[in-house]
Protein backbone atom coordinates (compact mmCIF):
# COMPACT_ATOMS: atom_id res chain seq x y z
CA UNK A 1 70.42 115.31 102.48
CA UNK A 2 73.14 115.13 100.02
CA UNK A 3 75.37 117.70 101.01
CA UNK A 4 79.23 118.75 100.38
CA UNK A 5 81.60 116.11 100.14
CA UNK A 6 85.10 116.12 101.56
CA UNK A 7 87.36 118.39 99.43
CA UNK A 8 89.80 116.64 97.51
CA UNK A 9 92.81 117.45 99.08
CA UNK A 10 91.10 115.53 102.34
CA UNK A 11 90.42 112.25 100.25
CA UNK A 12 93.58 112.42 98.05
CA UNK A 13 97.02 111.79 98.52
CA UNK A 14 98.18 114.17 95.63
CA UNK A 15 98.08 117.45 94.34
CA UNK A 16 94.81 119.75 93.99
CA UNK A 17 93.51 122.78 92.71
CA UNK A 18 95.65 125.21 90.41
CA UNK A 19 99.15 124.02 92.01
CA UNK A 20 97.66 120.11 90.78
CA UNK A 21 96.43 121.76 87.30
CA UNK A 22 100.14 123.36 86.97
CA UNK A 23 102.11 120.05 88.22
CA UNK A 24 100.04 118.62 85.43
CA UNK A 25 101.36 121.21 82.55
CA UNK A 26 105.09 120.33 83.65
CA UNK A 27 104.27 116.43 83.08
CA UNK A 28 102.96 117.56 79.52
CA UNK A 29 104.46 118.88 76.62
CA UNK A 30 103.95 122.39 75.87
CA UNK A 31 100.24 122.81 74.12
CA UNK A 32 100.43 124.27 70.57
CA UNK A 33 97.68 126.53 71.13
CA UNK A 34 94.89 127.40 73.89
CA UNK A 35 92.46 124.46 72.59
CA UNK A 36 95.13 121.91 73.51
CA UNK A 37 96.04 123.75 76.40
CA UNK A 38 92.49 123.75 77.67
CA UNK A 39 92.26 120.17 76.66
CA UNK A 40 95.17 119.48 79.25
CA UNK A 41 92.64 121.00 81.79
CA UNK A 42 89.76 118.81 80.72
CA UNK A 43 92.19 115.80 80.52
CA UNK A 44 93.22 116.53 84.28
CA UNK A 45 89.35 116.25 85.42
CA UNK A 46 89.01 113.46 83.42
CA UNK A 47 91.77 111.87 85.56
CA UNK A 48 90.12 113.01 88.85
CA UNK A 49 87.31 111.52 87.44
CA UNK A 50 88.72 107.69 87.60
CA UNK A 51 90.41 107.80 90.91
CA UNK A 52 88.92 106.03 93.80
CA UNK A 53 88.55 107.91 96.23
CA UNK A 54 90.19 107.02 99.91
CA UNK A 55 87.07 106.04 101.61
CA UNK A 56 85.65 104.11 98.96
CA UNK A 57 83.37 101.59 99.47
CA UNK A 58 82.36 100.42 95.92
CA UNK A 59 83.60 96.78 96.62
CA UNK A 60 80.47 96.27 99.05
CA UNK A 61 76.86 95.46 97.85
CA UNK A 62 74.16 97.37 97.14
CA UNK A 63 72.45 96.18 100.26
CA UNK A 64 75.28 96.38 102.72
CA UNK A 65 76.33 99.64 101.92
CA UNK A 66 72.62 101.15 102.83
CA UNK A 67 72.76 99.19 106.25
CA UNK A 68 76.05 101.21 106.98
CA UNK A 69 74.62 104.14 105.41
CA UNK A 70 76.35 104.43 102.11
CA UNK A 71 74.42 105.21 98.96
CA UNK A 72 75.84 106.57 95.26
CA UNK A 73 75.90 110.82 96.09
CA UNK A 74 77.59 113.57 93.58
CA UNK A 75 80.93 114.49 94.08
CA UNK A 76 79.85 118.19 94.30
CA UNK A 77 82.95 119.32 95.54
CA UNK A 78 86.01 117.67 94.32
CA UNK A 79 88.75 118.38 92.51
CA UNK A 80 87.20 120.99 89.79
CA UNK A 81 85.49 122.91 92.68
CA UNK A 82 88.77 122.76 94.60
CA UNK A 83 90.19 123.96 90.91
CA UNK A 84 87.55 126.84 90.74
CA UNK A 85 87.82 128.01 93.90
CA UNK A 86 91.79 128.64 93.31
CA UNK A 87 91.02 130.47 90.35
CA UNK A 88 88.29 132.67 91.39
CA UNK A 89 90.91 133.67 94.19
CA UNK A 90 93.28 135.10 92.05
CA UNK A 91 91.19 136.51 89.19
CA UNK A 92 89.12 138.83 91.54
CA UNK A 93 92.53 139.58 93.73
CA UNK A 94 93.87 142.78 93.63
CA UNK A 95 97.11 141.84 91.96
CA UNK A 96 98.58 143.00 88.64
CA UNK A 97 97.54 140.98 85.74
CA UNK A 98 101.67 140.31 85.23
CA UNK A 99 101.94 139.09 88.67
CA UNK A 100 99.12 136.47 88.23
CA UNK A 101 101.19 135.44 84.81
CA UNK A 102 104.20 135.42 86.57
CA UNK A 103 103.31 132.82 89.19
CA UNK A 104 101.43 130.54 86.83
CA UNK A 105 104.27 130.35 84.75
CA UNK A 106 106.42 129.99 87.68
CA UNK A 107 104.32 126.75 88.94
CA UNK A 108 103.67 125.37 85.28
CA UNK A 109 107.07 125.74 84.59
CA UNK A 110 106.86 128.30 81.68
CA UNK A 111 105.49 125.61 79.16
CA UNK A 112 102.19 127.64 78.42
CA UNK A 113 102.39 131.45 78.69
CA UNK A 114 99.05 132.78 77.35
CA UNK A 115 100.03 136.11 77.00
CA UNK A 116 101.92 134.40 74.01
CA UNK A 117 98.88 133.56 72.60
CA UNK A 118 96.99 136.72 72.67
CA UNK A 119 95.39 136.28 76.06
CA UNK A 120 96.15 137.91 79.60
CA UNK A 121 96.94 136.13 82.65
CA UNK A 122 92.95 136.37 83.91
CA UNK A 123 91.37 135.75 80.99
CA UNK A 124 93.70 132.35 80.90
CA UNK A 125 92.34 131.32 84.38
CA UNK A 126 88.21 132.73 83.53
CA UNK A 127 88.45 130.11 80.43
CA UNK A 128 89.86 127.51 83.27
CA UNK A 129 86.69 128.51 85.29
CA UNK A 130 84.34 128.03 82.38
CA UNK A 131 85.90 125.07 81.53
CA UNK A 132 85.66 123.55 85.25
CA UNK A 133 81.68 124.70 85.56
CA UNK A 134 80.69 123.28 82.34
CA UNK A 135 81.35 120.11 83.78
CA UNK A 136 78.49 118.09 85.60
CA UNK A 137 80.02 116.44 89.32
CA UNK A 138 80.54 112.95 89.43
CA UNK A 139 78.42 110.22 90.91
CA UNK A 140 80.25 108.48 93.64
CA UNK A 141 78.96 104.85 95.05
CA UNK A 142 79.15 104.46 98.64
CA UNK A 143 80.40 107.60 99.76
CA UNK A 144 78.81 108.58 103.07
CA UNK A 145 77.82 112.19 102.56
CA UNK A 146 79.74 114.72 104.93
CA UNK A 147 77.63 117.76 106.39
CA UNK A 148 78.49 120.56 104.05
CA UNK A 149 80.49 122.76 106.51
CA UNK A 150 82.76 119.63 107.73
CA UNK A 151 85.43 120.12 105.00
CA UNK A 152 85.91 123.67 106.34
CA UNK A 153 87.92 122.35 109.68
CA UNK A 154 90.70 121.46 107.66
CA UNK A 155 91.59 124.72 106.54
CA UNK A 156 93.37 127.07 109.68
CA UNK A 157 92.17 130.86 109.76
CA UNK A 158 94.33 132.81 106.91
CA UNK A 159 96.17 134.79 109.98
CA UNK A 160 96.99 131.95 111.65
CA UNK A 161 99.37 130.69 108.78
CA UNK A 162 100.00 134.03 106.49
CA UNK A 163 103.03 135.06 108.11
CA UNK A 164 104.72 132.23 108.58
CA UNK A 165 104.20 131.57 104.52
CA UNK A 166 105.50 134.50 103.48
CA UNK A 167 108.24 134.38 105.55
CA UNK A 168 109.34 131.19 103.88
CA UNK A 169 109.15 132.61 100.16
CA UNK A 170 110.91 135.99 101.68
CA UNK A 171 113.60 133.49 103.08
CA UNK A 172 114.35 132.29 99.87
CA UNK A 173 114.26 135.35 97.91
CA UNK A 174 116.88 137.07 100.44
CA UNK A 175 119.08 133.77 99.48
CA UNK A 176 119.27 134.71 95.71
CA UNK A 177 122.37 137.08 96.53
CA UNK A 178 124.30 134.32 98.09
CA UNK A 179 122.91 130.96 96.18
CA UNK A 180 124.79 130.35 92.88
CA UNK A 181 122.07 128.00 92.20
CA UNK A 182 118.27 128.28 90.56
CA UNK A 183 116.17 130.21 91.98
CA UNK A 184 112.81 131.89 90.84
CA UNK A 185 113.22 135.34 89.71
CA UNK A 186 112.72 138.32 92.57
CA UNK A 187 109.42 139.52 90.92
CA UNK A 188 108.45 135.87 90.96
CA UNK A 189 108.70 135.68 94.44
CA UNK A 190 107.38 138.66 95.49
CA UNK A 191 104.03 137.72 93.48
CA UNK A 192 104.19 134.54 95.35
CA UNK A 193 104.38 136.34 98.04
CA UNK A 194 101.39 139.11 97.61
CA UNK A 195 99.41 135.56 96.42
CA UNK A 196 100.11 134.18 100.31
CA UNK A 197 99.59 137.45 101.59
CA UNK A 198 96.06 138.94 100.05
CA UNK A 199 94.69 136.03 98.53
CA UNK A 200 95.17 132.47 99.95
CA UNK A 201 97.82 131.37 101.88
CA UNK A 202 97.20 127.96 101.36
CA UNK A 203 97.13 128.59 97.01
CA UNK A 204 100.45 130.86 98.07
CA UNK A 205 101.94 127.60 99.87
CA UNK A 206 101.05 125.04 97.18
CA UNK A 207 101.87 127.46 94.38
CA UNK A 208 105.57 128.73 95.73
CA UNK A 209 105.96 124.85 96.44
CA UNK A 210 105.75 124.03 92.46
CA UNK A 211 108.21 126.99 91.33
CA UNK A 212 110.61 125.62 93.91
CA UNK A 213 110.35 122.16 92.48
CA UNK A 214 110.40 123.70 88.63
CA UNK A 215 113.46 125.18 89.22
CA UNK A 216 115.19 122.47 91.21
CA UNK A 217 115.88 124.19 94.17
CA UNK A 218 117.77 122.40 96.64
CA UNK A 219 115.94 122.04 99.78
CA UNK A 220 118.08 122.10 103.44
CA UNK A 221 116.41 119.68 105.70
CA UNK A 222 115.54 122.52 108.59
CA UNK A 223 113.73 123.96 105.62
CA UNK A 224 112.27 120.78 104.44
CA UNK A 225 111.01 120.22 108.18
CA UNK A 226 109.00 123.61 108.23
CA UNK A 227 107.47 122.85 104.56
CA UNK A 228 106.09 119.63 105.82
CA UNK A 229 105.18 121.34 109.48
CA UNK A 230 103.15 124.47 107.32
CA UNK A 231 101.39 120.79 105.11
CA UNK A 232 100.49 119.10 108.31
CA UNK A 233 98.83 122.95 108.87
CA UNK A 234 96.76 122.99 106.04
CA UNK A 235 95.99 119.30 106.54
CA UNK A 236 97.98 118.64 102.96
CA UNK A 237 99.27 114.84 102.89
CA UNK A 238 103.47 114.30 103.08
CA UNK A 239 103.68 113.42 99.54
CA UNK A 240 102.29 116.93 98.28
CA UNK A 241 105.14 118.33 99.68
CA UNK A 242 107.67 115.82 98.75
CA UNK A 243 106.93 114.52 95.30
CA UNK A 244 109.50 116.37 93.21
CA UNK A 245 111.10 118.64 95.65
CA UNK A 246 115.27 118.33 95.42
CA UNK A 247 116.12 117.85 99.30
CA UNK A 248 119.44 118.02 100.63
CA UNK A 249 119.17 115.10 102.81
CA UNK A 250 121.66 114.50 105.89
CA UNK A 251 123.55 111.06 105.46
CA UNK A 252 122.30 108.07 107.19
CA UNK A 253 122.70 108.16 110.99
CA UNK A 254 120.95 104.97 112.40
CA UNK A 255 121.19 106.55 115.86
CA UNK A 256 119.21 109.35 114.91
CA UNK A 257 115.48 108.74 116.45
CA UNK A 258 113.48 110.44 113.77
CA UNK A 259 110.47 107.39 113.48
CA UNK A 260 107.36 108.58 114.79
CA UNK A 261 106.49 104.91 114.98
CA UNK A 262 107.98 101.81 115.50
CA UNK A 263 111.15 100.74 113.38
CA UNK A 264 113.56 97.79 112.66
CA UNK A 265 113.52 94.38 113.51
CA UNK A 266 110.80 95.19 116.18
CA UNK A 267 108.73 97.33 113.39
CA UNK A 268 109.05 94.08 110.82
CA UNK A 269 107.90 91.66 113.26
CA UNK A 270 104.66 94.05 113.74
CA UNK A 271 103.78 94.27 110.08
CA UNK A 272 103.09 90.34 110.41
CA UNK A 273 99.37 89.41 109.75
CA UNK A 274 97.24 86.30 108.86
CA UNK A 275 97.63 86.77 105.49
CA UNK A 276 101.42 87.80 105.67
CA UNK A 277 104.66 85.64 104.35
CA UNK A 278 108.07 85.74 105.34
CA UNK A 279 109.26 86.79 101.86
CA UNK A 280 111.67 89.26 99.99
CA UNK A 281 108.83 91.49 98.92
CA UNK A 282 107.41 91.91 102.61
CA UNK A 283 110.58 92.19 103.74
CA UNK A 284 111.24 94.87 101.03
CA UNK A 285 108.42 96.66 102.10
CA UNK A 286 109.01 97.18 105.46
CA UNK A 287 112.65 98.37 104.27
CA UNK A 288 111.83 100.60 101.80
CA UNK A 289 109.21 102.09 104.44
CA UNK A 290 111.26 105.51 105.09
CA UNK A 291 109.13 107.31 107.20
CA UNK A 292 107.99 111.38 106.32
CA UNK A 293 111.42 113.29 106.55
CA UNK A 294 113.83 110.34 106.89
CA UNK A 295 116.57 110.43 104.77
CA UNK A 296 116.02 107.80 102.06
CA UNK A 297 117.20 104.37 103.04
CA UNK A 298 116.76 105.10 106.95
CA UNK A 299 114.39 102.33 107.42
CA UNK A 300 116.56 99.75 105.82
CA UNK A 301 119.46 101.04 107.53
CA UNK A 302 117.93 100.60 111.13
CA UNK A 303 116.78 96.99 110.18
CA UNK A 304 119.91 96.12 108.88
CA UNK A 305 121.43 97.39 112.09
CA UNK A 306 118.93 95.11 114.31
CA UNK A 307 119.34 91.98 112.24
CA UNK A 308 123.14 92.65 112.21
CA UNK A 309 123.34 92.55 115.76
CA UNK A 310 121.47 89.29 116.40
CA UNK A 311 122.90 87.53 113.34
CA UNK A 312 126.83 88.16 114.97
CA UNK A 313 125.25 87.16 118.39
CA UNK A 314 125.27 83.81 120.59
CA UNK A 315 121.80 83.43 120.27
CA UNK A 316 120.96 79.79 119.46
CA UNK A 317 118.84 79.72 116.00
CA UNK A 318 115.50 78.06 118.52
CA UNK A 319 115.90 81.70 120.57
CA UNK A 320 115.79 83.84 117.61
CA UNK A 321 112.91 81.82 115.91
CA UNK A 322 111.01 82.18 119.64
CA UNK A 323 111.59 85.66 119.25
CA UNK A 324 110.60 86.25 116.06
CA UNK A 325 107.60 84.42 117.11
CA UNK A 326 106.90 86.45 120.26
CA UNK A 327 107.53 89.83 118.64
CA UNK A 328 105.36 89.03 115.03
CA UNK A 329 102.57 86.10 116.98
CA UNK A 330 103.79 84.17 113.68
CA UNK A 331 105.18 80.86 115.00
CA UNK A 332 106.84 77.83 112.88
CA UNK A 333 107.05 79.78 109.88
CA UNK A 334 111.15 80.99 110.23
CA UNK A 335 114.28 79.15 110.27
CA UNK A 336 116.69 81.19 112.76
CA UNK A 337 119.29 82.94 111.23
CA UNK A 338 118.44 82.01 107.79
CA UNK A 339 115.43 84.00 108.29
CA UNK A 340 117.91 87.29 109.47
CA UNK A 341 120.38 86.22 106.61
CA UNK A 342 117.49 87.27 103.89
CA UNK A 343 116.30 89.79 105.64
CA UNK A 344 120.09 91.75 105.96
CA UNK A 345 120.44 91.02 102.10
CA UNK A 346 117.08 92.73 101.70
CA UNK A 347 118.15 95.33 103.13
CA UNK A 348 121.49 95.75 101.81
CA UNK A 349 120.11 95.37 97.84
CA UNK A 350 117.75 98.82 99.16
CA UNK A 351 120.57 100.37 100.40
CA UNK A 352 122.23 99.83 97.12
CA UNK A 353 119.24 102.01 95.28
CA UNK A 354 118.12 103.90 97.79
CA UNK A 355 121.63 105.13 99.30
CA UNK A 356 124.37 103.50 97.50
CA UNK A 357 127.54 105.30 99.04
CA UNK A 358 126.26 103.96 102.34
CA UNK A 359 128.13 101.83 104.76
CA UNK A 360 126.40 99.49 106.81
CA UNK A 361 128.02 99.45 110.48
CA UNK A 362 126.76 98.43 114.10
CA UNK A 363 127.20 101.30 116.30
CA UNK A 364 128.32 100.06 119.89
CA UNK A 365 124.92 98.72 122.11
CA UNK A 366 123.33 101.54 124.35
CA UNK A 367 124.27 100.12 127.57
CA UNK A 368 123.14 102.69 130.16
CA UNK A 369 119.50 101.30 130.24
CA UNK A 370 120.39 97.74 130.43
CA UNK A 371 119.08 96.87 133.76
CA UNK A 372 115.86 99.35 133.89
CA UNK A 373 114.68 97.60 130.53
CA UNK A 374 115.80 93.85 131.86
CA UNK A 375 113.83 94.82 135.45
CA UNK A 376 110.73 95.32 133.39
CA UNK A 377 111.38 92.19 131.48
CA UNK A 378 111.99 90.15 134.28
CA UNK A 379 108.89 92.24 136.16
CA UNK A 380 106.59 90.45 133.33
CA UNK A 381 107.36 87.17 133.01
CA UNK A 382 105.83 85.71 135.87
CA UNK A 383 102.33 87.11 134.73
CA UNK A 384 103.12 85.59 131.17
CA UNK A 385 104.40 81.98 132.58
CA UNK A 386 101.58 79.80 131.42
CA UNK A 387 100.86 81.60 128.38
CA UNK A 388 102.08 80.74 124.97
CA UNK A 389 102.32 82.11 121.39
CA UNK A 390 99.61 81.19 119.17
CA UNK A 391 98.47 77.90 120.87
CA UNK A 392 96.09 76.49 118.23
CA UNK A 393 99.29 76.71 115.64
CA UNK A 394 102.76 75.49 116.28
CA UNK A 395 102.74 77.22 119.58
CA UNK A 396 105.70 78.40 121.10
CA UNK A 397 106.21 78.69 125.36
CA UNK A 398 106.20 82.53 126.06
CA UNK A 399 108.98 81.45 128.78
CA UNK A 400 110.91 80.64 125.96
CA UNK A 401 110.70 84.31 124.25
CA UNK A 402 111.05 85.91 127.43
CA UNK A 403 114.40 83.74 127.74
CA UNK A 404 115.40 85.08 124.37
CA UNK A 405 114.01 88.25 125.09
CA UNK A 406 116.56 88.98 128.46
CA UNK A 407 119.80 87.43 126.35
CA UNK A 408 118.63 90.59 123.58
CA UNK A 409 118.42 92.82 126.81
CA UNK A 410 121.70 92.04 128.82
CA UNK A 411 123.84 90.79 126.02
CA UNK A 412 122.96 92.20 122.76
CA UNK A 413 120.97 95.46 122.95
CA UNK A 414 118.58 96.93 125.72
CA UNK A 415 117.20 99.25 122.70
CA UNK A 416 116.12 96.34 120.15
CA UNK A 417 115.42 94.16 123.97
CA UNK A 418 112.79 96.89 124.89
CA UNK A 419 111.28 97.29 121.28
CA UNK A 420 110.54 93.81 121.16
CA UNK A 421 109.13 93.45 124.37
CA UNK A 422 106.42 96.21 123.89
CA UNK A 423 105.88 93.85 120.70
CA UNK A 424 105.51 90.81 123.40
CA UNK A 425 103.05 92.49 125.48
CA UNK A 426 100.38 92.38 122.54
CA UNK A 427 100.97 89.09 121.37
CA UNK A 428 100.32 87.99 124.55
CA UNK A 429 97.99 90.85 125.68
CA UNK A 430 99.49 91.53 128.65
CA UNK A 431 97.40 93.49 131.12
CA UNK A 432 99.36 96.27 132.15
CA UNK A 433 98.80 98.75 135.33
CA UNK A 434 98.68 102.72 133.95
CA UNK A 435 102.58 103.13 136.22
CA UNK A 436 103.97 100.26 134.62
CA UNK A 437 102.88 101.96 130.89
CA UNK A 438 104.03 105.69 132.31
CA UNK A 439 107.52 103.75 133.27
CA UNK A 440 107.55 102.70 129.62
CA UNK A 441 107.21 105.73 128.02
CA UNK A 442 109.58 107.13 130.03
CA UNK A 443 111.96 104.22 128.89
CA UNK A 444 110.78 105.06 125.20
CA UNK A 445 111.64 108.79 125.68
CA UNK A 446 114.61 108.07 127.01
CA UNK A 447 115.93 106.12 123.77
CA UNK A 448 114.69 109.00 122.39
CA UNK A 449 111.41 106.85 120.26
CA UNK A 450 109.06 108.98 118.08
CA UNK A 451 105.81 110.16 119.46
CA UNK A 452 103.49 107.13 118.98
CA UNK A 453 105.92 104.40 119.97
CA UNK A 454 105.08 103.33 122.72
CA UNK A 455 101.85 104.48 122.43
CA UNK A 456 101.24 101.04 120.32
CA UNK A 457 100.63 99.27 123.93
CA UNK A 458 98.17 101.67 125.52
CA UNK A 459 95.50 99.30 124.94
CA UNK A 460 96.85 97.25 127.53
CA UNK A 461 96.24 99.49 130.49
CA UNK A 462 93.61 97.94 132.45
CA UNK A 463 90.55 100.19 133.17
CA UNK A 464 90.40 101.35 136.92
């Protein structure tokens, strides 16, 4: 049984539905007539049409993808159904005819107003619709089909999420008497509003989230946080929110916490693989790796930190190329503080594009946990004593990492000491007892690490 496939704003990382169709008639210039403006519509499912999507599997064989399951299926609800479904919404709505014109060309930024071509706001989107069904779905190879009512868990119940919609959109029309910026116009927002309120407030979100980015309104980041919280809601991906909207970001603070993950020197080490080289571009990568609601150049700013503090250390060049082994299980393959010195001017050429009015410092060490991080430290190492890193390739004693490891602890940084040491325990796989990984996260929460931090060991816990 074929069934519905996962909607496309499950399996893509971009926009969807009208707000995707309208994003798409900002990128374009302005069509002449309705012909080339529904070509733009036809040329946006042709686009849809040769992306991959997420969970492809099209690089397997015919063979193995019908022993895991996979076979070629229609794409019988992607991106046009997703379209249709948007439009259908608002052309048998009960709002006005102007207030449907008003928030298309509020999201398409104005380029293509068919009333100025003889047509009324519904009859626009009906031609959309005919446009959208006259199109066959897509075959798809190796997409496992999905039980047609799977896609629906995605979307929370309308009056779970109405409110707190509408009271973003009423927020920012109340700011139009004190803003001397852009805003949409009043009757813009209110048929935003009445779109979030007695149609869809997921079309209501995505739609008020394209006139906000078409007339460059500047973002606060409380505001920003709630946009993204209201995505996560709807199960939208970070970038639908973020691509194009003008946020006022906070400056650089690298003692803010705001990683859900791992991050710095410790976070580098971990993107180390087989296939992985210590060069500028990986480095670069990691760096430029701001994570959803950082302020752009965080990531490089924390690493820089990190590596700043063990380059102006006394650890001996062997320590820090034990510890970079330790922390990434990729021995032999750095030179000490050579390797730090290109990492640091990594760094510093992002923060040149990313942030350039930046200035790199090294806040003073956060002392207080010194001795609870160095206990566990010292807690571990007999249980580690015999093991090394990587022993069938240039292996390195784990005595000597946990050596370097206590010198980070007691005389450089508890919070990079710690960090690196839950990167220790799985390059050694370290068994670990369920109190020693509850003392951990308490140590994580403490330096105030995102949510999944710590989390990264919890494999470790022995069963029992």
């Amino acid at each position: 049984m074929t069934g519905r496939q996962e909607p496309y704003y499950v399996e893509y990382d971009g926009n969807f539905g009208l707000s995707g169709l309208a994003e798409a008639f900002t990128l374009s210039p302005a069509p002449e007539d309705t012909g080339a403006a529904l070509g733009l519509v036809t040329a946006k499912l042709d686009a849809y049409d040769r992306e991959c999507p997420v969970g492809s599997v099209d690089h397997l064989s015919a063979d193995e993808r019908s022993i895991l399951g996979y076979d070629t299926s229609h794409d019988d609800w992607g991106y046009a159904e997703e379209l249709r479904e948007d439009v259908r919404g608002l052309v048998e709505s009960p709002l006005a005819d102007e207030e449907i014109r008003a928030v298309w060309r509020a999201a398409a930024g104005g380029g293509w107003d068919p009333a100025a071509h003889g047509m009324s706001a519904r009859d626009w989107l009906r031609r959309v619709d005919e446009t959208c069904a006259a199109r066959p779905p897509r075959k798809i190879p190796g997409r496992r089909p999905a039980p047609s009512s799977w896609w629906g868990v995605w979307r929370p119940p309308a009056d779970e999420v109405r409110d707190d919609v509408v009271a973003e959109i009423a927020e920012i029309r109340s700011c139009r008497e004190r803003s001397a910026g852009p805003l949409p116009s009043p009757d813009t927002l209110s048929a935003l509003e009445e779109v979030a309120a007695r149609v869809d407030p997921d079309l209501g979100f995505r739609l008020f989230l394209r006139a906000l980015k078409v007339h460059s309104v500047r973002i606060e980041k409380a505001r920003y946080d709630r946009l993204q919280a209201l995505g996560e809601r709807f199960g939208h991906p970070a970038a639908l929110i973020d691509s194009g909207l003008d946020i006022a970001w906070p400056p650089i603070d690298t003692a803010r916490r705001d990683a859900t993950w791992d991050f710095g020197f410790s976070h580098l080490a971990g993107q180390a693989h087989q296939d992985w080289c210590e060069s500028r571009e990986e480095i670069r990568k990691t760096a430029a790796g701001d994570d959803i609601g950082q302020t752009p150049g965080s990531a490089a700013a924390v690493l820089l930190e990190d590596t700043l503090r063990l380059l102006r250390s006394a650890l001996p060049d062997a320590a820090v190329t034990a510890l970079w082994a330790g922390a990434s299980d990729r021995p032999g393959s750095t030179d000490g503080r050579a390797w730090l010195r290109l990492i640091a001017d990594v760094c510093r050429e992002r923060l040149r594009e990313a942030a350039p009015a930046y200035t790199p410092v090294v806040a003073p060490a956060r002392t207080e946990l010194a001795d609870t991080v160095l206990r566990e430290v010292r807690e571990t190492a007999p249980a580690v004593a015999d093991k090394v890193v990587s022993p069938h390739w240039h292996p390195v004693p784990a005595t000597d990492v946990m050596d370097a490891l206590e010198h980070v602890v007691t005389q450089i940084d508890p919070d990079l000491g710690f960090r690196l040491f839950l990167r220790v325990l799985s390059t050694l796989s370290v068994p670990l007892t369920q109190e020693q990984y509850d003392r951990y996260m308490e140590i994580g929460e403490r330096f105030g690490y995102g949510e999944y931090h710590v989390s990264d060991v919890d494999h470790l816990i022995e069963a029992g």
